[in-house]
PDB file of N, CA and C in Angstrom:
ATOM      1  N   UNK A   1     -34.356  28.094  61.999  1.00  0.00           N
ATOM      2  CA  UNK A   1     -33.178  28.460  61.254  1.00  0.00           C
ATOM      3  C   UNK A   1     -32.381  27.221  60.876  1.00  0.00           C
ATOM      4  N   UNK A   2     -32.296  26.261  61.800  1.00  0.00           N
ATOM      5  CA  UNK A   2     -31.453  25.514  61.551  1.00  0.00           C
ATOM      6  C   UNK A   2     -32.395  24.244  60.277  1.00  0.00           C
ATOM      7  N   UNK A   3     -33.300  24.256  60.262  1.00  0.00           N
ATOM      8  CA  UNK A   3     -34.305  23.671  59.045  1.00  0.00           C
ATOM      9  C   UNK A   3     -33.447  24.333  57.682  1.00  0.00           C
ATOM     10  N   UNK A   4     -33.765  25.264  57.744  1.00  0.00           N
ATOM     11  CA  UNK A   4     -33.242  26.646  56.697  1.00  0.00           C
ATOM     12  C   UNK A   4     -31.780  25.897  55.848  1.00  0.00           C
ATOM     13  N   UNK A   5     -30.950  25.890  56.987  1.00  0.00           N
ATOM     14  CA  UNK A   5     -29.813  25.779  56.446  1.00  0.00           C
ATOM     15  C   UNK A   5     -29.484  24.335  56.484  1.00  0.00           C
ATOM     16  N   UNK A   6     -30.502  23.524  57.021  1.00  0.00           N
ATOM     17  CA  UNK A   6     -30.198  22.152  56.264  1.00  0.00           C
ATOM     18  C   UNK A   6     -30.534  22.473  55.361  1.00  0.00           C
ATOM     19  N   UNK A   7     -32.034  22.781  54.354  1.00  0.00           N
ATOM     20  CA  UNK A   7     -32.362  22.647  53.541  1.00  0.00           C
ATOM     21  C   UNK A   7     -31.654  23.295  52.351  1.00  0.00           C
ATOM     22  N   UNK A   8     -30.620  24.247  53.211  1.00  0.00           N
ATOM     23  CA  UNK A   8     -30.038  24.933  52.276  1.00  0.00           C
ATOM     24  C   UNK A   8     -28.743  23.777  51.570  1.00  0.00           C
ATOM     25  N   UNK A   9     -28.301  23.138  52.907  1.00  0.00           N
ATOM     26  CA  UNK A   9     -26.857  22.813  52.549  1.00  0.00           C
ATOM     27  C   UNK A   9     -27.319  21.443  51.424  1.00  0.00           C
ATOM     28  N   UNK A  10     -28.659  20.780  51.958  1.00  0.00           N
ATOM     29  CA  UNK A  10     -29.015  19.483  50.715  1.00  0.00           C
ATOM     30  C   UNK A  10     -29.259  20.530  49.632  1.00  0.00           C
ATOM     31  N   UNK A  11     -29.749  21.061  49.567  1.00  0.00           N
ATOM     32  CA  UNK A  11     -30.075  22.007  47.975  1.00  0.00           C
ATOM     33  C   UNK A  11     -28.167  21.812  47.686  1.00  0.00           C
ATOM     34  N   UNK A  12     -27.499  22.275  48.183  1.00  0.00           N
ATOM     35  CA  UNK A  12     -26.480  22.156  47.523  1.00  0.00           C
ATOM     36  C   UNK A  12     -25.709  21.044  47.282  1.00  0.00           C
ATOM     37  N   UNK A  13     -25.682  19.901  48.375  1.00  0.00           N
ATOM     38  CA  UNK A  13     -25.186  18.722  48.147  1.00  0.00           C
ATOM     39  C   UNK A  13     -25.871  17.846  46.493  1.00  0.00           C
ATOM     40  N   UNK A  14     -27.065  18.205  46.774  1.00  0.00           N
ATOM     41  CA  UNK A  14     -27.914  18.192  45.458  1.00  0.00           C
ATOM     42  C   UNK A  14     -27.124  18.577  43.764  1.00  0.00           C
ATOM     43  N   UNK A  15     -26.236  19.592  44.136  1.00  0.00           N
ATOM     44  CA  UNK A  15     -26.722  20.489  43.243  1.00  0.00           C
ATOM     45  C   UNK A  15     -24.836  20.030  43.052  1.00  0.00           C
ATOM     46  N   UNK A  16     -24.465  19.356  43.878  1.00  0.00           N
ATOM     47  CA  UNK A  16     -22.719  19.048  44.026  1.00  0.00           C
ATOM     48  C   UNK A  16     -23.028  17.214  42.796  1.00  0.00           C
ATOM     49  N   UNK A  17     -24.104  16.890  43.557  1.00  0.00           N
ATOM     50  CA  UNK A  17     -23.920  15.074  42.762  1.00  0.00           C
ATOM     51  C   UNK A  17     -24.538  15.583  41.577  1.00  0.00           C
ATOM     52  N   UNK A  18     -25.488  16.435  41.471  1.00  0.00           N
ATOM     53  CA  UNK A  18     -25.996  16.809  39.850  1.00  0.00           C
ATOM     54  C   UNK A  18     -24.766  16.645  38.938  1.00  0.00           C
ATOM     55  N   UNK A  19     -24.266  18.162  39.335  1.00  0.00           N
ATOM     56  CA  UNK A  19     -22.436  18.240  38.668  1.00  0.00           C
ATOM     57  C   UNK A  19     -21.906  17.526  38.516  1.00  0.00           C
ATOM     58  N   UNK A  20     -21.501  16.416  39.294  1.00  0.00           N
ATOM     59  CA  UNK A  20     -20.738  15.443  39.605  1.00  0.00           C
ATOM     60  C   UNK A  20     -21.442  14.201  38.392  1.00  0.00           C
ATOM     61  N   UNK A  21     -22.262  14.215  38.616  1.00  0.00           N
ATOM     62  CA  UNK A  21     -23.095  13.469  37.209  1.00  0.00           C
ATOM     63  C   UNK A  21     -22.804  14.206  35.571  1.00  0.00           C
ATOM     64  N   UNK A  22     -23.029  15.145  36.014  1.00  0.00           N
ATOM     65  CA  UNK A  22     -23.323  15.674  34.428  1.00  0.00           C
ATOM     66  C   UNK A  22     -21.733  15.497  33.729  1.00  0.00           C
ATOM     67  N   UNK A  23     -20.634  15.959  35.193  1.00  0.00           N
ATOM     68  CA  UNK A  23     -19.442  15.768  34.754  1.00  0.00           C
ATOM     69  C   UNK A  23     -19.435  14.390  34.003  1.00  0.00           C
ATOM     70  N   UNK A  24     -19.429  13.057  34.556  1.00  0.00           N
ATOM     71  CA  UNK A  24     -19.539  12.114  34.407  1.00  0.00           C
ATOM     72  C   UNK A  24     -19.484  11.770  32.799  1.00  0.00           C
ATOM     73  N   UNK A  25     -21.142  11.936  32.976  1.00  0.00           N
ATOM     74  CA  UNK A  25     -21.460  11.678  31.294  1.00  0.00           C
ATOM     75  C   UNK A  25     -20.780  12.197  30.326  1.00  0.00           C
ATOM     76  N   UNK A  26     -20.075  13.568  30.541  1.00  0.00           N
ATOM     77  CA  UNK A  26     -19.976  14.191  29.599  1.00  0.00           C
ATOM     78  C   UNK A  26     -18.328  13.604  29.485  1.00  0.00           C
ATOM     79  N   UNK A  27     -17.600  13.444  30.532  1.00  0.00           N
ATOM     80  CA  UNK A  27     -15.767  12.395  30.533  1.00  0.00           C
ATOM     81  C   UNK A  27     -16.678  11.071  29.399  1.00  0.00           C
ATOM     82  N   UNK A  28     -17.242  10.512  29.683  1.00  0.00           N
ATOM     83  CA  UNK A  28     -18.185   9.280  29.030  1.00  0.00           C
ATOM     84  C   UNK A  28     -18.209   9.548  27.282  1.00  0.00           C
ATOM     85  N   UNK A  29     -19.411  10.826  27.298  1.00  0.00           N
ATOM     86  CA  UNK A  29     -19.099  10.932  25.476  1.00  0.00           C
ATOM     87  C   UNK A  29     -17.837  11.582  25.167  1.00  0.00           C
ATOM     88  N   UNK A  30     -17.009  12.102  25.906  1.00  0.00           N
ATOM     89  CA  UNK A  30     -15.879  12.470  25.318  1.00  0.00           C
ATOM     90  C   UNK A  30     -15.227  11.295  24.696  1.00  0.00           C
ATOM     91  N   UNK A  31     -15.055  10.371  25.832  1.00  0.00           N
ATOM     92  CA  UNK A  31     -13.803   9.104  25.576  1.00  0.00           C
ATOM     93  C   UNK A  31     -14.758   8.203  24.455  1.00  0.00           C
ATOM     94  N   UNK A  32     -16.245   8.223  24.558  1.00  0.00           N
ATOM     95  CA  UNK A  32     -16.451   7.634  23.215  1.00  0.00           C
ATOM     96  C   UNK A  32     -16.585   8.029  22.316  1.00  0.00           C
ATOM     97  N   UNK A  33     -16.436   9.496  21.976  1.00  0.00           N
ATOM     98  CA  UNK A  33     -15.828  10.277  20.919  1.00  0.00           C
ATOM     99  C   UNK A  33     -14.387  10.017  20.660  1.00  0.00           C
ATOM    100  N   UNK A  34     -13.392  10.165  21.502  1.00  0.00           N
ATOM    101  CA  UNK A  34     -12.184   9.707  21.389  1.00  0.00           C
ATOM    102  C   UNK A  34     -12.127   8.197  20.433  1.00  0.00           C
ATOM    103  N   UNK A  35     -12.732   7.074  21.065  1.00  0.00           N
ATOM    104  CA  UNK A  35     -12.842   5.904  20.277  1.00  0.00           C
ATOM    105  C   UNK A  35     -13.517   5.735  19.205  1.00  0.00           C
ATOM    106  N   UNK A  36     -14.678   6.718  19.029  1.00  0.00           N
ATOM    107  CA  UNK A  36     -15.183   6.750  17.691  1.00  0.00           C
ATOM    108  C   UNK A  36     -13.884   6.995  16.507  1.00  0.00           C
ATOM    109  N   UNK A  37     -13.381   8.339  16.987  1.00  0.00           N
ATOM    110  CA  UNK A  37     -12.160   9.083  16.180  1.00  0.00           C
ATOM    111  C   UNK A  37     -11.259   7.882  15.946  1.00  0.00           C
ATOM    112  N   UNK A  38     -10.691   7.560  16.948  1.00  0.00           N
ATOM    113  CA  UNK A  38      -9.743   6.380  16.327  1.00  0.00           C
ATOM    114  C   UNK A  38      -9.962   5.420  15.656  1.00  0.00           C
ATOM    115  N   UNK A  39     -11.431   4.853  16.190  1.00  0.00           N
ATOM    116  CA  UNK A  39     -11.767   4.032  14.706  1.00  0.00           C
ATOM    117  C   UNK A  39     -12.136   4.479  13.140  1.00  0.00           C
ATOM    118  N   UNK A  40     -12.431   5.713  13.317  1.00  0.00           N
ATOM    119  CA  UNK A  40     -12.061   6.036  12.370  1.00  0.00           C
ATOM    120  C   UNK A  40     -11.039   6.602  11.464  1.00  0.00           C
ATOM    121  N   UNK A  41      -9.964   6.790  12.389  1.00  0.00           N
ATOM    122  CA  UNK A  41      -8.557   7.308  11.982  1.00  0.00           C
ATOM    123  C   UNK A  41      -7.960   5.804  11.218  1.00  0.00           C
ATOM    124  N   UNK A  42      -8.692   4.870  11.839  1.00  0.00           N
ATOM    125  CA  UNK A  42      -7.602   3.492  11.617  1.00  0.00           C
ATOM    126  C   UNK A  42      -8.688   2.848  10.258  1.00  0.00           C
ATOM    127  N   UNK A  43      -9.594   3.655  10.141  1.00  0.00           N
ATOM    128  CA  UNK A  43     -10.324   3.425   8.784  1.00  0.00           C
ATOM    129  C   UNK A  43      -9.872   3.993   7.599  1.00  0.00           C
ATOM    130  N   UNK A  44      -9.563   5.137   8.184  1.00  0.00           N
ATOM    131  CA  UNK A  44      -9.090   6.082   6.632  1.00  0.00           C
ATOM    132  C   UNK A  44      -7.606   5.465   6.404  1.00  0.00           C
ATOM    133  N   UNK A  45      -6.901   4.920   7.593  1.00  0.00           N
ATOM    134  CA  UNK A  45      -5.664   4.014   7.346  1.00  0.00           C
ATOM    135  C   UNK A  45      -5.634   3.602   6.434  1.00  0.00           C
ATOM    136  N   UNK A  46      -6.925   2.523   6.949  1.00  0.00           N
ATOM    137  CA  UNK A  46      -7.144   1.452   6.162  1.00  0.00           C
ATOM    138  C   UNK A  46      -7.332   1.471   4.509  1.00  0.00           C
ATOM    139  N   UNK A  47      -8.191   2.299   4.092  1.00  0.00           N
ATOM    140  CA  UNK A  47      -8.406   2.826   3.229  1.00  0.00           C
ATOM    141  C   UNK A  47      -7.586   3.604   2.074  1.00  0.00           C
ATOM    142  N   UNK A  48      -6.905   4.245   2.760  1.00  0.00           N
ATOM    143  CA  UNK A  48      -5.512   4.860   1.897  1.00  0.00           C
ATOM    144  C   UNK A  48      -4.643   3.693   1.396  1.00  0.00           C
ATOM    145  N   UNK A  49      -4.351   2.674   2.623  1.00  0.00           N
ATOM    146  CA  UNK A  49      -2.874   2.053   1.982  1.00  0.00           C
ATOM    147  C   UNK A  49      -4.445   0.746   1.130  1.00  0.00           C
ATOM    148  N   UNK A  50      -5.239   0.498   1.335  1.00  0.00           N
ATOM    149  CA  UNK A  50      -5.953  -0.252  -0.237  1.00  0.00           C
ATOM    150  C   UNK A  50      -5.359   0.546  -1.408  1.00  0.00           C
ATOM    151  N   UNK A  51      -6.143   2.213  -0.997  1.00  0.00           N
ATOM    152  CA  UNK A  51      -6.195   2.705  -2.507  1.00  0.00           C
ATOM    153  C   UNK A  51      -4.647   2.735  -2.966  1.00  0.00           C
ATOM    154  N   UNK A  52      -3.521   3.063  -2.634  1.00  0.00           N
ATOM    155  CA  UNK A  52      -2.605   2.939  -2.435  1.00  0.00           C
ATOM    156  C   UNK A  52      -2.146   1.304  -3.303  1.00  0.00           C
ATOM    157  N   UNK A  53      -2.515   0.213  -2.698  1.00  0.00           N
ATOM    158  CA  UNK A  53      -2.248  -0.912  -3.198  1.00  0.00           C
ATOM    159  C   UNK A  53      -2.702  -1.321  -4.865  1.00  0.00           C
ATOM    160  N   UNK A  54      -4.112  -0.593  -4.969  1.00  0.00           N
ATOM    161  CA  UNK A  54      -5.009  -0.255  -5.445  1.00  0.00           C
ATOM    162  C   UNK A  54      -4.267   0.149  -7.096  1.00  0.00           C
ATOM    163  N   UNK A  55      -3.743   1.297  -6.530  1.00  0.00           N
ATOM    164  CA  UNK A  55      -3.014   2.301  -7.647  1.00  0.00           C
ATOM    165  C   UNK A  55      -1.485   1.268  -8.096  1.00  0.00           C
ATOM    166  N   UNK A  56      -0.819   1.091  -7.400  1.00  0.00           N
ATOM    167  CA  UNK A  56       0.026  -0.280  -7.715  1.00  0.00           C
ATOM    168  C   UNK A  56       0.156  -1.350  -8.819  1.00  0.00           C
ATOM    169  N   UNK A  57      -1.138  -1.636  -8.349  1.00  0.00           N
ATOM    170  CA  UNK A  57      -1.396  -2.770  -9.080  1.00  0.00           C
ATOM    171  C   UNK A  57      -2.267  -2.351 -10.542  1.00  0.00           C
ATOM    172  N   UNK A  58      -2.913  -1.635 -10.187  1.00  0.00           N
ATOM    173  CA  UNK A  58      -3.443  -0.592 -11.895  1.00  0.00           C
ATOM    174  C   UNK A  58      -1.763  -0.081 -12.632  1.00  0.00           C
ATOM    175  N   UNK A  59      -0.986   0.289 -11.894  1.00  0.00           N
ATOM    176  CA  UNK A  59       0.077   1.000 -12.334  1.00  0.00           C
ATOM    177  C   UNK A  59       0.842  -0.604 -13.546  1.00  0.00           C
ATOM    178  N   UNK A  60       1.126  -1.519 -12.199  1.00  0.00           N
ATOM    179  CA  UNK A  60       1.492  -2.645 -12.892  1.00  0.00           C
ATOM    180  C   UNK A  60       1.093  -3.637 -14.173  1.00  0.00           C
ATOM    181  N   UNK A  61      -0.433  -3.568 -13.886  1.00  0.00           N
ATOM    182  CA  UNK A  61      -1.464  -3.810 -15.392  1.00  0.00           C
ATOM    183  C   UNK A  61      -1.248  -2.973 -16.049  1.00  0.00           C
ATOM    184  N   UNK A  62      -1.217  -1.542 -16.154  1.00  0.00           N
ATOM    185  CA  UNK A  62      -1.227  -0.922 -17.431  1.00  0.00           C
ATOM    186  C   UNK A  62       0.759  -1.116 -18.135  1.00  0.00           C
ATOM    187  N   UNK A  63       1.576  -1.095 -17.186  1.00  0.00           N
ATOM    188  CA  UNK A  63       2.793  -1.290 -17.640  1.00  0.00           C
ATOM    189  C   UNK A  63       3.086  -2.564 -18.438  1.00  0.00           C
ATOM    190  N   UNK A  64       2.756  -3.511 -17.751  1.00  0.00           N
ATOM    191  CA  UNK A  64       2.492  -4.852 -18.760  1.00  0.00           C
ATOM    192  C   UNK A  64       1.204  -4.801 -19.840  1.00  0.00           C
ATOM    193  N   UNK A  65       0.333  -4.348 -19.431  1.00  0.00           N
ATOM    194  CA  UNK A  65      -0.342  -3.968 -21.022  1.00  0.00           C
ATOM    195  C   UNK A  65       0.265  -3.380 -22.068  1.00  0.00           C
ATOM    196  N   UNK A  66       1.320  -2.248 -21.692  1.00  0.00           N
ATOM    197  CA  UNK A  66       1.826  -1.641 -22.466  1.00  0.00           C
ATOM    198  C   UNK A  66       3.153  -2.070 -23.031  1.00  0.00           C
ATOM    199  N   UNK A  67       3.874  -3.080 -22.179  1.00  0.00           N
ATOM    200  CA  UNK A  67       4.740  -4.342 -22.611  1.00  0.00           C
ATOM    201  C   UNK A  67       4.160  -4.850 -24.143  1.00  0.00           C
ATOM    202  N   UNK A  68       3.055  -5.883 -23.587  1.00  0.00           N
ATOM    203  CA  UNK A  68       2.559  -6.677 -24.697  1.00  0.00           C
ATOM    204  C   UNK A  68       2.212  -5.919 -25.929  1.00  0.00           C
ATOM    205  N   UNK A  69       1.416  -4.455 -25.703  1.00  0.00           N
ATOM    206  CA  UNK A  69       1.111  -3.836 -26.788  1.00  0.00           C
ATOM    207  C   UNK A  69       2.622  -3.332 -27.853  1.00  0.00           C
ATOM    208  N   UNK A  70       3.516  -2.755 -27.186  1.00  0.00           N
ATOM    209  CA  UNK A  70       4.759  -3.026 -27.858  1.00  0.00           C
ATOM    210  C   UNK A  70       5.354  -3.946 -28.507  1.00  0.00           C
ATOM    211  N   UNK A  71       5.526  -5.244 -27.629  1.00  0.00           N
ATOM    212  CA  UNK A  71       5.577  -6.434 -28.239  1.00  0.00           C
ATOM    213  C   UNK A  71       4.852  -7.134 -29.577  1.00  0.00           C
ATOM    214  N   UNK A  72       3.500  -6.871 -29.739  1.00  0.00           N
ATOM    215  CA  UNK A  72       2.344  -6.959 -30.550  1.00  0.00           C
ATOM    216  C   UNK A  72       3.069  -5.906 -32.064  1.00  0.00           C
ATOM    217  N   UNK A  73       3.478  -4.647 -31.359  1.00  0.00           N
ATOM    218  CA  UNK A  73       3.657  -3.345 -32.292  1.00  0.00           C
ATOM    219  C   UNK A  73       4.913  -4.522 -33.076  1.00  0.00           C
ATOM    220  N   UNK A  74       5.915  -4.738 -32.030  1.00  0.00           N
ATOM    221  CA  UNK A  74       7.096  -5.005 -32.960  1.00  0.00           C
ATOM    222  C   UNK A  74       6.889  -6.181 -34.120  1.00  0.00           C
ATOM    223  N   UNK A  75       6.170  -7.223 -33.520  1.00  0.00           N
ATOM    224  CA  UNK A  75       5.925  -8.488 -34.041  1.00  0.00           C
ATOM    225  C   UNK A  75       5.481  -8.131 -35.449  1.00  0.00           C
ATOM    226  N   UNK A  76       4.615  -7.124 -35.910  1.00  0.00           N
ATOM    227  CA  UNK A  76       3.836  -7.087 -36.737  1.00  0.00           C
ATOM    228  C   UNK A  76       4.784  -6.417 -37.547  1.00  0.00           C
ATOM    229  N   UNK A  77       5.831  -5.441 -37.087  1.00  0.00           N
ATOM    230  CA  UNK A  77       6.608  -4.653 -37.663  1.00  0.00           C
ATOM    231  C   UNK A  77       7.776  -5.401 -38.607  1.00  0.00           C
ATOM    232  N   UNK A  78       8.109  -6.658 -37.361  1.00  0.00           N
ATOM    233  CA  UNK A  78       9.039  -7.835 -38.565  1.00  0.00           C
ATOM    234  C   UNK A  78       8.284  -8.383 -39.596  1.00  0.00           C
ATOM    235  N   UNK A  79       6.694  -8.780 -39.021  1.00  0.00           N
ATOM    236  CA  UNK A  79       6.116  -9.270 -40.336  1.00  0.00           C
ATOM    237  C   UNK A  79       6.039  -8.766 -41.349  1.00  0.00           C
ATOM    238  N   UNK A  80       5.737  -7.298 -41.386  1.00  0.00           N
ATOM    239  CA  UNK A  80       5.672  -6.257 -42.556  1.00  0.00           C
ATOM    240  C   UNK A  80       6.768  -6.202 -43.322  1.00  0.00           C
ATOM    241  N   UNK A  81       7.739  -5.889 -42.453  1.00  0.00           N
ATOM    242  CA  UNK A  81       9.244  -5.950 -43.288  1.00  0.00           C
ATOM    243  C   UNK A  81       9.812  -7.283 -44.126  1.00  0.00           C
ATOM    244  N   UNK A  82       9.273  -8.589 -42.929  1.00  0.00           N
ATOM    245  CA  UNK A  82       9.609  -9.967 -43.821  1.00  0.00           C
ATOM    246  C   UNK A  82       9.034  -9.683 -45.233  1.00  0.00           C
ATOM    247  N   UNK A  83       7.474  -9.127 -45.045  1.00  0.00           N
ATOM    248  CA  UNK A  83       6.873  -9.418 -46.387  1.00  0.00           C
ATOM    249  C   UNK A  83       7.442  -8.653 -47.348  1.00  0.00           C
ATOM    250  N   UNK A  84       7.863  -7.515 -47.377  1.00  0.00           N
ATOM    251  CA  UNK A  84       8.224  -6.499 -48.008  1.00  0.00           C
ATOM    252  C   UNK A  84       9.261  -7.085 -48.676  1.00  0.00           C
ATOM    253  N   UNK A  85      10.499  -7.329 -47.878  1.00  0.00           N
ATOM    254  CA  UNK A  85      11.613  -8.374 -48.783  1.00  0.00           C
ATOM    255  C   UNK A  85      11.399  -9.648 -49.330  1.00  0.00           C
ATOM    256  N   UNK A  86      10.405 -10.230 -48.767  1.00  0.00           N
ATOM    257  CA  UNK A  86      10.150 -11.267 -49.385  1.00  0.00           C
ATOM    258  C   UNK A  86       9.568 -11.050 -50.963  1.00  0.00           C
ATOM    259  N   UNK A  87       9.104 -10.441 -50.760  1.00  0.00           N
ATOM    260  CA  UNK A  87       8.007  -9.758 -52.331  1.00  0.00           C
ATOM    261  C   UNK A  87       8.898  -9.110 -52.958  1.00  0.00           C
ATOM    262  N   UNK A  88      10.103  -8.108 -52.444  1.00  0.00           N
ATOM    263  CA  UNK A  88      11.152  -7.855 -53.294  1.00  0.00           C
ATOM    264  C   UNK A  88      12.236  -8.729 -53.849  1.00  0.00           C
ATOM    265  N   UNK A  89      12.224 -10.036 -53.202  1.00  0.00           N
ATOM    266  CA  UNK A  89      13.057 -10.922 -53.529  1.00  0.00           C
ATOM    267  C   UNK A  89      12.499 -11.500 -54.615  1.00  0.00           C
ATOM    268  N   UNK A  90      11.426 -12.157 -54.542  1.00  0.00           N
ATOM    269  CA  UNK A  90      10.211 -12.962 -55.528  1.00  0.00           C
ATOM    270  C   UNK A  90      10.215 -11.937 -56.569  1.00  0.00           C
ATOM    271  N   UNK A  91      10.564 -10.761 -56.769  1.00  0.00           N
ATOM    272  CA  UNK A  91      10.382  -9.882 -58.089  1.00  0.00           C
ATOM    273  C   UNK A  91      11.754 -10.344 -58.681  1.00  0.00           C
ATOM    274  N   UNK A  92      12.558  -9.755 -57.760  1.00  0.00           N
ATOM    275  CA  UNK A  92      13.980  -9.802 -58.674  1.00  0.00           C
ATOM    276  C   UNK A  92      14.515 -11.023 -59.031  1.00  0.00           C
ATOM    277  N   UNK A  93      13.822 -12.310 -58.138  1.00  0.00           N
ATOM    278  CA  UNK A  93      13.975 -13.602 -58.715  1.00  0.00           C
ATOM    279  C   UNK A  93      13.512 -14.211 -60.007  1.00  0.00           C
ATOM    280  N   UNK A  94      12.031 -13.084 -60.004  1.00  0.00           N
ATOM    281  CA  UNK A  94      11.323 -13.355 -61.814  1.00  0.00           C
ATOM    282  C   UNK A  94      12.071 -12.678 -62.355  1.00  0.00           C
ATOM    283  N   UNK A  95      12.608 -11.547 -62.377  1.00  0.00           N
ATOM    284  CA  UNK A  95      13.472 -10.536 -63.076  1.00  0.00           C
ATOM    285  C   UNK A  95      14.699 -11.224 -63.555  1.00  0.00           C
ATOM    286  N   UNK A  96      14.953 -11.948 -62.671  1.00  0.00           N
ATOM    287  CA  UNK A  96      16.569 -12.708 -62.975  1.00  0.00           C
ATOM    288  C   UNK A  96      16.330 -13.928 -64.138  1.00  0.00           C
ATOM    289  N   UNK A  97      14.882 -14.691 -64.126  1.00  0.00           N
ATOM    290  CA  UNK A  97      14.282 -15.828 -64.834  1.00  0.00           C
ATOM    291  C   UNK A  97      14.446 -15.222 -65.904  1.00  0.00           C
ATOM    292  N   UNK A  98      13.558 -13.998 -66.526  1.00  0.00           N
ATOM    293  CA  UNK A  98      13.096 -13.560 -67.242  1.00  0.00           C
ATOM    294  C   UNK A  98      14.180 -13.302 -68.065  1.00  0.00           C
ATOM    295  N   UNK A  99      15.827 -12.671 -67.953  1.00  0.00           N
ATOM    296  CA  UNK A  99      16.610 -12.230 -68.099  1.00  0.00           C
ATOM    297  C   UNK A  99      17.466 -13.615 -69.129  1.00  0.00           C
TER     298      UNK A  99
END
């Protein structure tokens, strides 16, 4: 009997460090799940404030593109008009010769 219930009580001491293991591993992939997650939490961080910077600076190029293209618009707009009076002046100046 007393065989019996050693063999009984190692079957269970057995069956206590198994647990005690499996617990183990499994605290183990948790916390390197945990650190996976955070590195990847501190990726998508990362990632947002780029795109973020990203959008900024596209925002800022197209605003100064759209500066110069105005600028360009107006420039051409005095030229047109210079010419316009100029060519109306040069008429009424032959007009005045002619007279």
């Amino acid at each position: 009997m007393d065989a019996e219930l050693r063999k009984f009580r190692d079957g269970e001491e057995e069956q206590v460090r198994a647990i005690e293991e499996l617990q183990k591993v499994t605290e183990a992939e948790a916390a390197a799940k945990q650190r996976e997650l955070a590195v990847e939490k501190e990726r998508t961080k990362r990632l947002m404030l780029a795109k973020q910077e990203a959008e900024a600076s596209l925002r800022k190029a197209q605003e100064e593109g759209q500066r110069m293209v105005d600028g360009e618009r107006r420039r051409l707009e005095r030229e047109i008009r210079f010419r316009n009076l100029h060519e109306q002046h040069v008429l009424r100046f032959e007009r005045s010769l002619e007279e």
